[in-house]
Every structure is written in C-alpha cells, then in structure tokens.
C-alpha atoms as a PDB file:
ATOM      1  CA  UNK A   1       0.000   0.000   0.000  1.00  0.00           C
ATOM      2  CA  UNK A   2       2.760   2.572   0.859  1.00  0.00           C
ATOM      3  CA  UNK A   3       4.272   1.960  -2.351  1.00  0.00           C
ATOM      4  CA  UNK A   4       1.934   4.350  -4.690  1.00  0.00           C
ATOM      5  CA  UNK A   5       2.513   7.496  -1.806  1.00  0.00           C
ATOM      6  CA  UNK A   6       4.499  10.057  -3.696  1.00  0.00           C
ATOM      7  CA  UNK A   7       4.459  12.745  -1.115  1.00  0.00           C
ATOM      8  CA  UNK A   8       3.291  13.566   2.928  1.00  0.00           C
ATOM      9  CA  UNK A   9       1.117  16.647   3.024  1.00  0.00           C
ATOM     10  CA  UNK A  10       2.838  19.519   5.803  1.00  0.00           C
ATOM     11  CA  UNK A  11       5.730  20.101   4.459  1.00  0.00           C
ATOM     12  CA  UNK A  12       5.822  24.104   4.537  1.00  0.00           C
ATOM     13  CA  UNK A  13       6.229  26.430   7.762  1.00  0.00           C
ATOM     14  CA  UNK A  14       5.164  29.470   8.172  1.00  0.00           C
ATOM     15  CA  UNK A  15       7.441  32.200   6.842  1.00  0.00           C
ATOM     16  CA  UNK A  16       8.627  29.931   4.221  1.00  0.00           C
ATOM     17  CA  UNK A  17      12.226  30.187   2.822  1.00  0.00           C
ATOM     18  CA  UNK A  18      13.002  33.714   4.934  1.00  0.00           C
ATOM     19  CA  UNK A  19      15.679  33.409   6.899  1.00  0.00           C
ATOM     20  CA  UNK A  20      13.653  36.046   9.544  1.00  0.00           C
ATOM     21  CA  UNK A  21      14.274  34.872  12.939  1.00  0.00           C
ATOM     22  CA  UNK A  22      11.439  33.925  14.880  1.00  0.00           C
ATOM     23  CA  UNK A  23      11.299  34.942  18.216  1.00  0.00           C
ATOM     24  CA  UNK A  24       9.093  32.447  19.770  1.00  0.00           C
ATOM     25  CA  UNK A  25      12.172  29.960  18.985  1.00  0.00           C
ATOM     26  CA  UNK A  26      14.707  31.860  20.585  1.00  0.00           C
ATOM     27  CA  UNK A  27      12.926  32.209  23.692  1.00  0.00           C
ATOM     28  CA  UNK A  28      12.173  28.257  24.101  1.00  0.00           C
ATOM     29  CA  UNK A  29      15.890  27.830  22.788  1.00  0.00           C
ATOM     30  CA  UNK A  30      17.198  30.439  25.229  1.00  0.00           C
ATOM     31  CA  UNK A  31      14.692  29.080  28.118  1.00  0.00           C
ATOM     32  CA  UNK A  32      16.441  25.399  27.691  1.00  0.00           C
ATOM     33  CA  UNK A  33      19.905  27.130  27.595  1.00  0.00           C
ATOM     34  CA  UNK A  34      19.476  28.588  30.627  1.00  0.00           C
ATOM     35  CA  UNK A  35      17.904  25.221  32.531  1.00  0.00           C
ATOM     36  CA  UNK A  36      21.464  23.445  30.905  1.00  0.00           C
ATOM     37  CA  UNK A  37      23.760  26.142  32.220  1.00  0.00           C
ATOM     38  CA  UNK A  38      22.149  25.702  35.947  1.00  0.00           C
ATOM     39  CA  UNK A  39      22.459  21.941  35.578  1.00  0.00           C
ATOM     40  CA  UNK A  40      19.033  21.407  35.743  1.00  0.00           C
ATOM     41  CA  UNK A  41      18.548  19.843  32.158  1.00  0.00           C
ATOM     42  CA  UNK A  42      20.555  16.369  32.037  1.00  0.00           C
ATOM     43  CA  UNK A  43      19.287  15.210  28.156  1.00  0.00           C
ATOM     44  CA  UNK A  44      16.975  16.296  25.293  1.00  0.00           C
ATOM     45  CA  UNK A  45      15.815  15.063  22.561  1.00  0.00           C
ATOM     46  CA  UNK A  46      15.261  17.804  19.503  1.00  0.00           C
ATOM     47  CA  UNK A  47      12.947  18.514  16.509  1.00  0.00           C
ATOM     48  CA  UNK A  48      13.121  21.160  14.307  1.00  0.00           C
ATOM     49  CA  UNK A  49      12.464  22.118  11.298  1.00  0.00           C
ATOM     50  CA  UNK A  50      14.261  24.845   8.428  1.00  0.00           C
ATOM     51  CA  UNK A  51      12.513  24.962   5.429  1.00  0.00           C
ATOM     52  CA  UNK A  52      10.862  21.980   4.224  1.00  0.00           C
ATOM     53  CA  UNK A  53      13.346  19.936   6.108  1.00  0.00           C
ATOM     54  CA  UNK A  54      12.657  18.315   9.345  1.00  0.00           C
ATOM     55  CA  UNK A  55      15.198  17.203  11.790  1.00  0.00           C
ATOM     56  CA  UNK A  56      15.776  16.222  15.078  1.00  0.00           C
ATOM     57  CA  UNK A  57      18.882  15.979  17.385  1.00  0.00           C
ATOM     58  CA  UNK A  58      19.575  13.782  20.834  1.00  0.00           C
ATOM     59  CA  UNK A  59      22.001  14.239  23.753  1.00  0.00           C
ATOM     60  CA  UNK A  60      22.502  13.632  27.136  1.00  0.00           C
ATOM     61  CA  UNK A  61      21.316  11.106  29.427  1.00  0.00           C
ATOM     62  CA  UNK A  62      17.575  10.210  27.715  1.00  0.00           C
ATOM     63  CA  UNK A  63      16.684   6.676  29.036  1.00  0.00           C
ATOM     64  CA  UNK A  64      13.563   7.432  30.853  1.00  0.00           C
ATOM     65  CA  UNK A  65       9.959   6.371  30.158  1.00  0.00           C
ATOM     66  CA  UNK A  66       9.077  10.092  30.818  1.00  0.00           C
ATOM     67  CA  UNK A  67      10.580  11.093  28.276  1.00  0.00           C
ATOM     68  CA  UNK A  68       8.978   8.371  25.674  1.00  0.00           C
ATOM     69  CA  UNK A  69       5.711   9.970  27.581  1.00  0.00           C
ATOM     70  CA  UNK A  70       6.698  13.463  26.743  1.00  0.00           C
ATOM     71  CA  UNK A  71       7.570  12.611  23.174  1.00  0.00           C
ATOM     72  CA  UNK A  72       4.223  10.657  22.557  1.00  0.00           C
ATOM     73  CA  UNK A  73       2.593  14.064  24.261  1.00  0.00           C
ATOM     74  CA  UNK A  74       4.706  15.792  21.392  1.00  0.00           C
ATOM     75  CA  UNK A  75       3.572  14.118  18.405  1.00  0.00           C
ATOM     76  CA  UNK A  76       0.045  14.754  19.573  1.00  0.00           C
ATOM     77  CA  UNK A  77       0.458  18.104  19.627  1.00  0.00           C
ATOM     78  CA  UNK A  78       1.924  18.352  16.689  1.00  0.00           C
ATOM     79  CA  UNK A  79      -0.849  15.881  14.523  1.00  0.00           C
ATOM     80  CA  UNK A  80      -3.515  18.063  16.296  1.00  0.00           C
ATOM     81  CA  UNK A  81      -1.779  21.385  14.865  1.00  0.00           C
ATOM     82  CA  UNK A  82      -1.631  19.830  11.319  1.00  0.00           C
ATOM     83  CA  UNK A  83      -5.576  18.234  11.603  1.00  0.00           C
ATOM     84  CA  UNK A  84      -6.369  21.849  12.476  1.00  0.00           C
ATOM     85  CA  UNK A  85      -5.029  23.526   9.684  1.00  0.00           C
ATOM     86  CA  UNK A  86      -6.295  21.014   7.473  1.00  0.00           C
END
C-alpha cells in the first residue's frame, strides 16, 4: 500500500524560505539554555524544522519512560496542529 505514496502533506512552515528569525524559537531555545547552564537539564531530545526539512537531534542522558511519555505528548500536539489547519 505505501508503495503508490508520492508525497506527505505539511511540508511548509510558516514564513517559508526567509531566513527572519522567529522569536518564539529563541525564547524556548534560550529558556532550555538557561535550565542546561544551571544543571538542571541532564538530556533532550530535539525537533526542528528549516525549510521543508525536518530534523531532530539527541544528547545527554535520555533513558527514561518520561521522556517516551513526553515525546508521545509531542507528536500529539503536533498531529492536532496539522488536523487543524487542514
């Protein structure tokens, strides 16, 4: 059945190709910078996406069920988002 699907709809973000920053982003990023630097935050895992490309990133100590929970809670969020703009 996956054989004939040529392409996943939800490909584009908002603001396109700019390269504006967006300063929702740098908050969270800053936020999580400042948890690491007062040794609060021992792992993350990271998604992202620039342009049409997604991506994701993992360090640190991340072998904890809550964190499988939090990622599940993640990919909720983010189906709901795309269902809603749909």
């Amino acid at each position: 059945m996956a054989s004939n699907v040529t392409h996943i709809h939800g490909g584009i973000v908002a603001g396109g190709e700019q390269d504006e920053p967006v300063p929702e982003v740098i908050a969270a990023l800053e936020e999580m910078l400042e948890r690491a630097k007062a040794g609060k935050l021992a792992g993350f895992t990271f998604i992202g996406q620039e342009g049409d490309q997604a991506f994701h990133a993992s360090v640190g100590f991340l072998g904890t069920f809550a964190m499988i929970g939090a990622l599940e809670c993640a990919k909720l969020f983010l189906i709901d988002m795309q269902n809603d703009e749909e």
